[in-house]
N, C-alpha and C. Protein backbone atom coordinates (compact mmCIF):
# COMPACT_ATOMS: atom_id res chain seq x y z
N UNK A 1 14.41 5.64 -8.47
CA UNK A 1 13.06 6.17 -8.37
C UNK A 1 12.60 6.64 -9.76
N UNK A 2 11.32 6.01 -10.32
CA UNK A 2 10.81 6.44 -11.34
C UNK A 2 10.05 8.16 -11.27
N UNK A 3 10.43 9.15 -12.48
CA UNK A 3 9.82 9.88 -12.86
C UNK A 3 8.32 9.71 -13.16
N UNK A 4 7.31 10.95 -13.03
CA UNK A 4 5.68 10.44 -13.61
C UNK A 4 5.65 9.94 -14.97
N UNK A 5 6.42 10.76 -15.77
CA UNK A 5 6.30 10.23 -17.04
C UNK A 5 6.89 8.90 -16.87
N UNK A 6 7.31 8.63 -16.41
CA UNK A 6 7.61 7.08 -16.07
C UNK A 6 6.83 6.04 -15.75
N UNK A 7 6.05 6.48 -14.66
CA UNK A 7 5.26 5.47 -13.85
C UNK A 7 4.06 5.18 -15.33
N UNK A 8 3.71 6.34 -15.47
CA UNK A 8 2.59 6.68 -16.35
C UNK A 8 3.41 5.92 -17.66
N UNK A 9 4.10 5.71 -18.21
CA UNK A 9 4.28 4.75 -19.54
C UNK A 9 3.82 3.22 -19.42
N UNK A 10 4.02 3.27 -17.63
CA UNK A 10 3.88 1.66 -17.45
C UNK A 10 2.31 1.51 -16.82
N UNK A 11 1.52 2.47 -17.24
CA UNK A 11 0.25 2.29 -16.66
C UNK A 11 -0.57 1.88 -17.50
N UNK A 12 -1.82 0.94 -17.95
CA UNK A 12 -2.49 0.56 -18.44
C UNK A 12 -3.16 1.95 -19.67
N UNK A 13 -3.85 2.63 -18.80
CA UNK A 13 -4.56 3.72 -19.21
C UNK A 13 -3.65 4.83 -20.28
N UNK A 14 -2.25 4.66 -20.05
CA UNK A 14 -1.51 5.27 -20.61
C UNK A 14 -0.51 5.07 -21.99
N UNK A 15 -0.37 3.60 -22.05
CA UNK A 15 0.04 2.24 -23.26
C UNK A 15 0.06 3.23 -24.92
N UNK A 16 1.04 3.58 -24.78
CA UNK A 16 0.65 3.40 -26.47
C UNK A 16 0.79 5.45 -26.74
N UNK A 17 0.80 6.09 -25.62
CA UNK A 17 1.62 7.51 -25.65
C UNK A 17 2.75 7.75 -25.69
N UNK A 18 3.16 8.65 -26.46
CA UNK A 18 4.70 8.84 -26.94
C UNK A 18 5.05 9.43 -25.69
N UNK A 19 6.45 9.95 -25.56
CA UNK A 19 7.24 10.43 -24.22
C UNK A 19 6.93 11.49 -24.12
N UNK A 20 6.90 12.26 -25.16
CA UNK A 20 6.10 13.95 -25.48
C UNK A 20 5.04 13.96 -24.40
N UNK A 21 4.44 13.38 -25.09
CA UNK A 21 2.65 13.37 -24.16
C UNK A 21 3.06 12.97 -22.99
N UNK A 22 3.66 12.21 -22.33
CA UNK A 22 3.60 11.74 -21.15
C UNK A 22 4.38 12.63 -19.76
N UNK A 23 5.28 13.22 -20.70
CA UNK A 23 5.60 14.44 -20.17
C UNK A 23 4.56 15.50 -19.84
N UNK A 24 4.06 16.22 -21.34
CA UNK A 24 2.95 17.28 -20.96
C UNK A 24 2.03 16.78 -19.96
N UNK A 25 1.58 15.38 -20.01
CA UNK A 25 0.78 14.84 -18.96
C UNK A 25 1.36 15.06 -17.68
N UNK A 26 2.33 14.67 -17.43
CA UNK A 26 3.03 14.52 -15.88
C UNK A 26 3.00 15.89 -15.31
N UNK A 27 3.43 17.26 -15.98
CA UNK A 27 3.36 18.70 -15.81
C UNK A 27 1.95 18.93 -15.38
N UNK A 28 0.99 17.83 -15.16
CA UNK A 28 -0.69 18.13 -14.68
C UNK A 28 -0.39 16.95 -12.91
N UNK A 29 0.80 16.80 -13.10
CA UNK A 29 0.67 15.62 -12.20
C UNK A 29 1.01 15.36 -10.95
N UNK A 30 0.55 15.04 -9.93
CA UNK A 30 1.51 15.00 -8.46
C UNK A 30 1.63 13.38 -7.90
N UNK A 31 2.11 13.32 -7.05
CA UNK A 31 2.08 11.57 -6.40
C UNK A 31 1.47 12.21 -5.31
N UNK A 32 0.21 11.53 -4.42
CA UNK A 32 -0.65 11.80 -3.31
C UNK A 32 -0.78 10.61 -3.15
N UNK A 33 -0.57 10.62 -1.37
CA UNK A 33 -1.00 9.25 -0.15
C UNK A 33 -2.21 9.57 0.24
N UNK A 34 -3.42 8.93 0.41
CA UNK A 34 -4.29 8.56 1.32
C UNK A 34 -3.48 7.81 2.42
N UNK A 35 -4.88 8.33 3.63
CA UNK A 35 -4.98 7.40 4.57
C UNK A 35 -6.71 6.68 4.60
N UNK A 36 -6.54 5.54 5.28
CA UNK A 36 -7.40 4.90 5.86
C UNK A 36 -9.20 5.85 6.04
N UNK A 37 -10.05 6.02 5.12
CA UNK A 37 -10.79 7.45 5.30
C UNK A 37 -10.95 8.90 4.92
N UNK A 38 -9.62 9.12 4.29
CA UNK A 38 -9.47 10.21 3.81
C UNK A 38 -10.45 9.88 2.68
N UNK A 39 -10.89 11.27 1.83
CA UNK A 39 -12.11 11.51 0.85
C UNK A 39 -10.59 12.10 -0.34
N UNK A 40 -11.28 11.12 -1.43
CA UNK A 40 -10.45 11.66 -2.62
C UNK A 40 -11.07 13.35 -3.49
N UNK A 41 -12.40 12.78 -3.44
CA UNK A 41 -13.09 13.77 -3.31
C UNK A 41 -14.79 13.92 -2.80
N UNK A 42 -15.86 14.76 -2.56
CA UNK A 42 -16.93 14.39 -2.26
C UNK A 42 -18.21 14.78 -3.53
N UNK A 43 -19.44 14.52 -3.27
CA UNK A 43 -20.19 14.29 -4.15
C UNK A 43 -20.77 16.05 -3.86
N UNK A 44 -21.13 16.35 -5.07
CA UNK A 44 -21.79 17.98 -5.83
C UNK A 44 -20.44 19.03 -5.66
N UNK A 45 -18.79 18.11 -4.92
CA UNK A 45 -17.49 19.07 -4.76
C UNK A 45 -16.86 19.40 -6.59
N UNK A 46 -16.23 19.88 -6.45
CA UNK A 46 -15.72 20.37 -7.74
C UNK A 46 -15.18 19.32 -8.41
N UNK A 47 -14.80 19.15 -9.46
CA UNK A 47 -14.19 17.96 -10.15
C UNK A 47 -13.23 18.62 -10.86
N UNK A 48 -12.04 18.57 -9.99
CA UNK A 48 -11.19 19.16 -10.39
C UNK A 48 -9.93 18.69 -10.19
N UNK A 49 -9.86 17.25 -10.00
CA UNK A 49 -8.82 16.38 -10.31
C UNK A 49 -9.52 14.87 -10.88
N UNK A 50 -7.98 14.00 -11.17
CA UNK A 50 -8.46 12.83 -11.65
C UNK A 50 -7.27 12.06 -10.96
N UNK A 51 -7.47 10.86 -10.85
CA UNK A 51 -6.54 9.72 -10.19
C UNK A 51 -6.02 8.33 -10.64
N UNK A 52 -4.78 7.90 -10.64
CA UNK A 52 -4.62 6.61 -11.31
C UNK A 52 -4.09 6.53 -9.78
N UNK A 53 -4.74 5.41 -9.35
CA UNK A 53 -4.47 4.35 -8.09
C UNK A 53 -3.39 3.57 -9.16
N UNK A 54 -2.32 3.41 -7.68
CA UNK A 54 -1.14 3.50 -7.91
C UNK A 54 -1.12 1.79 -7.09
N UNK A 55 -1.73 1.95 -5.83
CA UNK A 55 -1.45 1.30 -4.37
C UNK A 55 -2.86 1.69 -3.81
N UNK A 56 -3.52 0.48 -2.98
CA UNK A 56 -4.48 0.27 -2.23
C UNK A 56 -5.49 0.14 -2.50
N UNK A 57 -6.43 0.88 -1.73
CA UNK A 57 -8.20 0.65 -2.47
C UNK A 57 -9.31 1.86 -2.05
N UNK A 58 -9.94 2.10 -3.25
CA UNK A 58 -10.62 3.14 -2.92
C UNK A 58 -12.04 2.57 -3.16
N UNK A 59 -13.09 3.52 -2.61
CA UNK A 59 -14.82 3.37 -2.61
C UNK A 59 -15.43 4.19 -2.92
N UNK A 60 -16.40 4.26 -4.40
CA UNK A 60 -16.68 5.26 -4.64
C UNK A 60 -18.48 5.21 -4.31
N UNK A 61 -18.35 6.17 -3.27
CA UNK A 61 -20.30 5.67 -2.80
C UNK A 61 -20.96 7.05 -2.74
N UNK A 62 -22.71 7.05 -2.35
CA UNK A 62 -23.36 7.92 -2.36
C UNK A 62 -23.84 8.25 -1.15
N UNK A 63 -24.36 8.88 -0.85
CA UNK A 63 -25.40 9.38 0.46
C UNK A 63 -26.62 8.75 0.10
N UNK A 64 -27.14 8.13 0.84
CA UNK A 64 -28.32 7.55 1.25
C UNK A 64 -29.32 8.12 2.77
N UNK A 65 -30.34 8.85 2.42
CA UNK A 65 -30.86 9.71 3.40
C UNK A 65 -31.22 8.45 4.66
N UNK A 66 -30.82 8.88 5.81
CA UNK A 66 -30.86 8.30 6.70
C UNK A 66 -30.32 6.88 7.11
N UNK A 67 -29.41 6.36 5.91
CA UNK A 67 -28.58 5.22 5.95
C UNK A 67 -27.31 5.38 5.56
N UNK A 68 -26.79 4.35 5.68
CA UNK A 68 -25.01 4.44 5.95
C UNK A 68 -24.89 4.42 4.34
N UNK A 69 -23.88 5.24 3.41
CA UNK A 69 -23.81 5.28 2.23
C UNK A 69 -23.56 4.19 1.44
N UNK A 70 -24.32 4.27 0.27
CA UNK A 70 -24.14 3.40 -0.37
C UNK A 70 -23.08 2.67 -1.35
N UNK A 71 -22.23 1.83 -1.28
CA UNK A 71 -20.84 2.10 -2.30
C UNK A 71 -21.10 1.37 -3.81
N UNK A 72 -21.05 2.35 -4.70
CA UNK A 72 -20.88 1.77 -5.97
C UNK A 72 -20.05 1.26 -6.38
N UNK A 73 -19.04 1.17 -6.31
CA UNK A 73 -17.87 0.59 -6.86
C UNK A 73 -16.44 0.64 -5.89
N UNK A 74 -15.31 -0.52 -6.35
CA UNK A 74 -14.66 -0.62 -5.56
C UNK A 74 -13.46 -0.48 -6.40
N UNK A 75 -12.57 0.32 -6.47
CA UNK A 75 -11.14 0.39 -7.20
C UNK A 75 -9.88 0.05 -6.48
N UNK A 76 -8.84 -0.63 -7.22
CA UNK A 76 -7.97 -0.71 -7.00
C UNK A 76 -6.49 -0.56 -7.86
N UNK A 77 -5.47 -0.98 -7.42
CA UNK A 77 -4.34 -1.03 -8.33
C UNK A 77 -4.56 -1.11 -9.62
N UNK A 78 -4.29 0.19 -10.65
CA UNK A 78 -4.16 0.60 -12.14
C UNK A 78 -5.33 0.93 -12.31
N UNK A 79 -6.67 1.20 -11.44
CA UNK A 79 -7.84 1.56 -11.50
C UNK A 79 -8.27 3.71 -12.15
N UNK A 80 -8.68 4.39 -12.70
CA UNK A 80 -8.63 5.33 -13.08
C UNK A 80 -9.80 5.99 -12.62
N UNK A 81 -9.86 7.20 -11.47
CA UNK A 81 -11.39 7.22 -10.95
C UNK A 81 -11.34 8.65 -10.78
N UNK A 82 -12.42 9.19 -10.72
CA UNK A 82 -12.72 10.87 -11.01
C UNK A 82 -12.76 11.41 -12.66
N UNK A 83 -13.88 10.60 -13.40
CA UNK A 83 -14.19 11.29 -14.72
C UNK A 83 -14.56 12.33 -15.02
N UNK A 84 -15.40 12.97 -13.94
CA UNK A 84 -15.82 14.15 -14.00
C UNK A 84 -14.84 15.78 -14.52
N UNK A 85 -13.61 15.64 -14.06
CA UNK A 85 -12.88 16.61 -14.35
C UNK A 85 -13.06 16.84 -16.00
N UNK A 86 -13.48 16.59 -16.82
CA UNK A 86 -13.49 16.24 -18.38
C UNK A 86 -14.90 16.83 -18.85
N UNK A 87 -16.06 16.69 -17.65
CA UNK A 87 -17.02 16.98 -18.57
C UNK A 87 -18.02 18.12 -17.93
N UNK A 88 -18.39 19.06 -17.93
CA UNK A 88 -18.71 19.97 -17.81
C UNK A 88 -20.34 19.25 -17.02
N UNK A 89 -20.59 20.35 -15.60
CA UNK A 89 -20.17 21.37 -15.25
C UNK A 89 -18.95 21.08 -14.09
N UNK A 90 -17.98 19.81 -14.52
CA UNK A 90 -17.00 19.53 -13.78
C UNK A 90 -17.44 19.55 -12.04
N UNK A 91 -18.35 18.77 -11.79
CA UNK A 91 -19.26 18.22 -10.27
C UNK A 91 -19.09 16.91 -10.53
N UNK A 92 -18.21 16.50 -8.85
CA UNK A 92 -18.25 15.34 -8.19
C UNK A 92 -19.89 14.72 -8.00
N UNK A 93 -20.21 13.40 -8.65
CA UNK A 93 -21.44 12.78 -8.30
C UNK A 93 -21.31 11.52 -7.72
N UNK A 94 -20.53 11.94 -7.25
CA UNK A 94 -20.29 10.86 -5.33
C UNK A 94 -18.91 11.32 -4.83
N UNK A 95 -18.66 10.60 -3.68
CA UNK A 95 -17.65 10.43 -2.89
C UNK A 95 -16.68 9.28 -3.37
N UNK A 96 -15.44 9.92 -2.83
CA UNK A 96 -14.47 9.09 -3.10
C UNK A 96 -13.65 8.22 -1.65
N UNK A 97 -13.91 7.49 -0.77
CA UNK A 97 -13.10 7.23 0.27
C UNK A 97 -12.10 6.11 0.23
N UNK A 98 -10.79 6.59 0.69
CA UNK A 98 -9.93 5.58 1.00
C UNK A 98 -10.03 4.11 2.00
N UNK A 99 -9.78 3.30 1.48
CA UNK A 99 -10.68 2.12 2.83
C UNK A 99 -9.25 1.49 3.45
N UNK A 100 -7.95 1.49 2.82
CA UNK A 100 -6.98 1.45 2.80
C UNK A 100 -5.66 2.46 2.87
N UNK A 101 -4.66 1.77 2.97
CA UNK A 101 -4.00 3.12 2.73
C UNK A 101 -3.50 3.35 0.92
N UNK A 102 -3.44 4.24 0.40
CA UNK A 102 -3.53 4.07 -0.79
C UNK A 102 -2.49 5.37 -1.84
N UNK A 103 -1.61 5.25 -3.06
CA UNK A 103 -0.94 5.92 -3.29
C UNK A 103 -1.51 6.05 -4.56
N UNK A 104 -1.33 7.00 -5.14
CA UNK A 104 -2.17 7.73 -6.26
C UNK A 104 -1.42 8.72 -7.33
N UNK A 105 -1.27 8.87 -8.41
CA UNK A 105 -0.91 10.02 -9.44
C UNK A 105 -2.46 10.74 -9.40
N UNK A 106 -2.57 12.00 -9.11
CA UNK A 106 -3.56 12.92 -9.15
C UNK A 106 -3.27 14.22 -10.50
N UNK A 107 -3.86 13.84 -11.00
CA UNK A 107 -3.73 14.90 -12.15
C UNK A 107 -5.15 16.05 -11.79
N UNK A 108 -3.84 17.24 -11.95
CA UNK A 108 -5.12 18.74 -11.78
C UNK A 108 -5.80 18.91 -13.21
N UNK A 109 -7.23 18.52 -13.07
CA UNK A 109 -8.33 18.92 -14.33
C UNK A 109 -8.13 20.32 -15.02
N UNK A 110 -7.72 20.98 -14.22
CA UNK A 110 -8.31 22.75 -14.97
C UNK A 110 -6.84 22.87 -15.89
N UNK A 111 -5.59 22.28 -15.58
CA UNK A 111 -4.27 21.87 -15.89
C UNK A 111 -4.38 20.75 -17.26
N UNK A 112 -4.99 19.70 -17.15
CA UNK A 112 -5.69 18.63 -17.95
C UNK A 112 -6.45 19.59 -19.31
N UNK A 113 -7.39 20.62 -18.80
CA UNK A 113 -8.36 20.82 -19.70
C UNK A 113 -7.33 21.88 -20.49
N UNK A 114 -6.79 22.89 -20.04
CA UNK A 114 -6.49 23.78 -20.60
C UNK A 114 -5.20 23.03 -21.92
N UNK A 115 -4.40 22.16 -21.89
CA UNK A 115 -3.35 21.20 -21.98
C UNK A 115 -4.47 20.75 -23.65
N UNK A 116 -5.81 20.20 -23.29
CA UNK A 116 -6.76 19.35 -24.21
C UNK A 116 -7.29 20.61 -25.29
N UNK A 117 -7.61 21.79 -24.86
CA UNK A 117 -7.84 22.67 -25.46
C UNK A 117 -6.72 23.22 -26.40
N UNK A 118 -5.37 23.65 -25.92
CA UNK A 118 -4.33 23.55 -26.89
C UNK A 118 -4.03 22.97 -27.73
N UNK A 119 -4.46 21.70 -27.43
CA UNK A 119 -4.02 20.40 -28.50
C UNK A 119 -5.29 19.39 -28.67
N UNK A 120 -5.88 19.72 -29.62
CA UNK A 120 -7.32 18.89 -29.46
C UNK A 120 -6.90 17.59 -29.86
N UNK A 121 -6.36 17.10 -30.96
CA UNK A 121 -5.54 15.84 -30.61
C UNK A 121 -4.97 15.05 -29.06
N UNK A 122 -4.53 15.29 -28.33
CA UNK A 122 -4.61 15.09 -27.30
C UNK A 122 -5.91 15.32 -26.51
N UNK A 123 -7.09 16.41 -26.16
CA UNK A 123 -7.72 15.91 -25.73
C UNK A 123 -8.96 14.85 -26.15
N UNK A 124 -8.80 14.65 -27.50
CA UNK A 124 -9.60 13.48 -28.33
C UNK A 124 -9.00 12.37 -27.97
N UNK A 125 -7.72 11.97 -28.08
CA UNK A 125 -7.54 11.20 -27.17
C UNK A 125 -7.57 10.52 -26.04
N UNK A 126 -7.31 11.59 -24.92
CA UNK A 126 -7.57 11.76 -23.61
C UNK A 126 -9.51 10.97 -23.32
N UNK A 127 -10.12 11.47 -24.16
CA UNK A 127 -11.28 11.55 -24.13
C UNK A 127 -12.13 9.70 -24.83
N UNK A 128 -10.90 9.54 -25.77
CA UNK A 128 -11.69 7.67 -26.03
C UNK A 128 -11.19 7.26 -24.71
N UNK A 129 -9.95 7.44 -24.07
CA UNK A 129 -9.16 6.68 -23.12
C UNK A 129 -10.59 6.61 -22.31
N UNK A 130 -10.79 7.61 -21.61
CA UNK A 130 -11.86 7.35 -20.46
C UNK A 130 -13.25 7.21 -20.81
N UNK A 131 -13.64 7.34 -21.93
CA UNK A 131 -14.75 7.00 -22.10
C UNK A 131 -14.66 5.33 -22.87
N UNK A 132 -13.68 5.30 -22.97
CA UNK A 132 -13.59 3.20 -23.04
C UNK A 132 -13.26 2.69 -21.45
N UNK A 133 -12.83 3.71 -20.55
CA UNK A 133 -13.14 2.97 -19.41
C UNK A 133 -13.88 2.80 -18.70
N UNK A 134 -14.90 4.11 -19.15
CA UNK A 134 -16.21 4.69 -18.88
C UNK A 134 -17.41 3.27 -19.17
N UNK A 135 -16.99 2.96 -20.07
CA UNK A 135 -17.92 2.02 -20.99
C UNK A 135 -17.69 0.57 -20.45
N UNK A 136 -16.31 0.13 -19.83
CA UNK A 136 -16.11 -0.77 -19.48
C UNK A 136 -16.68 -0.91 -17.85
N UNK A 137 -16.55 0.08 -17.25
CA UNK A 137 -17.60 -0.10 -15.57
C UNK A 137 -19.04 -0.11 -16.22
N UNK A 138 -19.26 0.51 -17.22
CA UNK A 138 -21.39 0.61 -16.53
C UNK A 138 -21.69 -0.93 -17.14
N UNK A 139 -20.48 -1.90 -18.14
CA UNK A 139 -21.07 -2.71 -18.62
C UNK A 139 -20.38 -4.02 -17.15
N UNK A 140 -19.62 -3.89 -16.28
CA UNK A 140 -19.64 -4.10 -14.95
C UNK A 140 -20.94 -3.83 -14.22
N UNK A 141 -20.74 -2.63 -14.14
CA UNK A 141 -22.27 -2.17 -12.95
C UNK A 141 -22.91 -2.91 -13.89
N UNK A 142 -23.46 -3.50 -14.80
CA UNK A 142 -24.71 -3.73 -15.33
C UNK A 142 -24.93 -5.08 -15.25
N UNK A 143 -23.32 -6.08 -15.22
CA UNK A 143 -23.20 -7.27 -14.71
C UNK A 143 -23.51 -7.35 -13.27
N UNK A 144 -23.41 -6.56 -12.72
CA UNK A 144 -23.51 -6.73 -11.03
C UNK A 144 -24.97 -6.47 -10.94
N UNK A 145 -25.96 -5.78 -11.35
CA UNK A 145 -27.13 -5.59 -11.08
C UNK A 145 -27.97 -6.82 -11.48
N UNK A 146 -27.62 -7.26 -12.74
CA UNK A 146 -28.06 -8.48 -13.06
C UNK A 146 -27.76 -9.70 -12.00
N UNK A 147 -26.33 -9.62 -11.43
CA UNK A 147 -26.62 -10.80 -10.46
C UNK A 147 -27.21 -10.51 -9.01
N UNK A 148 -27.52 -9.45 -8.92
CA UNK A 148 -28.43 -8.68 -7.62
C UNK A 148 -30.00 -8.90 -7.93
N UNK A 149 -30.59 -8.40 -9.15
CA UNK A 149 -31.66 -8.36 -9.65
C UNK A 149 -32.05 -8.96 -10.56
N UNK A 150 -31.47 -9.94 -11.22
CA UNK A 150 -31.80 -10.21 -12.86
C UNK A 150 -32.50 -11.43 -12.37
N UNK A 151 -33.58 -11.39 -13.73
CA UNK A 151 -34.64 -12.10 -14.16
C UNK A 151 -34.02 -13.17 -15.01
N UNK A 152 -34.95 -14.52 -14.78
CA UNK A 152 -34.65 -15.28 -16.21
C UNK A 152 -35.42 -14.76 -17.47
N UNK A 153 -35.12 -15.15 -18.73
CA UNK A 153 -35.96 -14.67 -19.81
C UNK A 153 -36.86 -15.38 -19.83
N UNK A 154 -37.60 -16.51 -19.15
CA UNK A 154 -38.64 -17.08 -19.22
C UNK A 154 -39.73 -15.77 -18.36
N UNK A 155 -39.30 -15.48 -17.21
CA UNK A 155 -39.90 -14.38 -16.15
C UNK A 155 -40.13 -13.33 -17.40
N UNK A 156 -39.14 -12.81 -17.88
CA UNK A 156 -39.06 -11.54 -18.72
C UNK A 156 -40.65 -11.57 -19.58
N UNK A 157 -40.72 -12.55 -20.06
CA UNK A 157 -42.01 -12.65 -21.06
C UNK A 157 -43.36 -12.92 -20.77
N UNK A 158 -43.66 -13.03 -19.38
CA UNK A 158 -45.04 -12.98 -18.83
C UNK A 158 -45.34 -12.06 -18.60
């Protein structure tokens, strides 16, 4: 059975951290199961963890007044979801539901932040990591809207 600092060397998001760090990291860290429905977390709730899907699939959607919610995005295996713990005023802006059954490293934010504050090197780090993954979904979401909504550039210019 692998240790966190373990799992976490062999995780995408994690590539390229010494054992040091991956340790101090893991000391923020637990292994958590979903079930089928369970909420990783909900939308305006605290943001006060973060998750590397480990196993299964998660949905991250909104409330839609008087309709069934809307899902933005769909994660899975080596997927990294709950950015919010990082950026102040640390608020969930959606829901997180399990659609599967699903296994997870959950790292505690307030554990995370205090860890980034000690060592600003680490949280500058911490901080390209997810904001290059950050950067890599909206330029997703932005592919997906385009094939939902997009115009040709002939349309564009009338």
């Amino acid at each position: 059975m692998q240790t966190l600092d373990e799992l976490l060397a062999d995780h995408p998001f994690f590539v390229g951290l010494d054992r040091q760090t991956l340790v101090l990291l893991a000391g923020c860290a637990t292994n958590v199961h979903f079930r089928p429905g369970d909420y990783l977390f909900h939308q305006e709730g605290p943001a006060d963890r973060f998750f590397v899907l480990r196993r299964g699939r998660v949905q991250l959607e909104v409330a839609s007044p008087g309709e069934a919610p809307v899902v933005l995005e769909t994660y899975e295996r080596n997927d990294v979801l709950g950015w919010s713990w990082l950026i102040p005023p640390y608020r969930c802006e959606a829901d997180a539901q399990a659609t599967e059954d699903a296994d997870a490293i959950a790292f505690d934010g307030v554990c995370l932040r205090g860890k980034c504050d000690a060592d600003p090197a680490l949280g500058y780090e911490l901080l390209k990591r997810t904001a290059g993954d950050m950067h890599a979904r909206r330029f997703a979401a932005l592919a997906r809207l385009l094939d939902l909504y997009g115009t040709t550039r002939r349309d564009r210019t009338r």
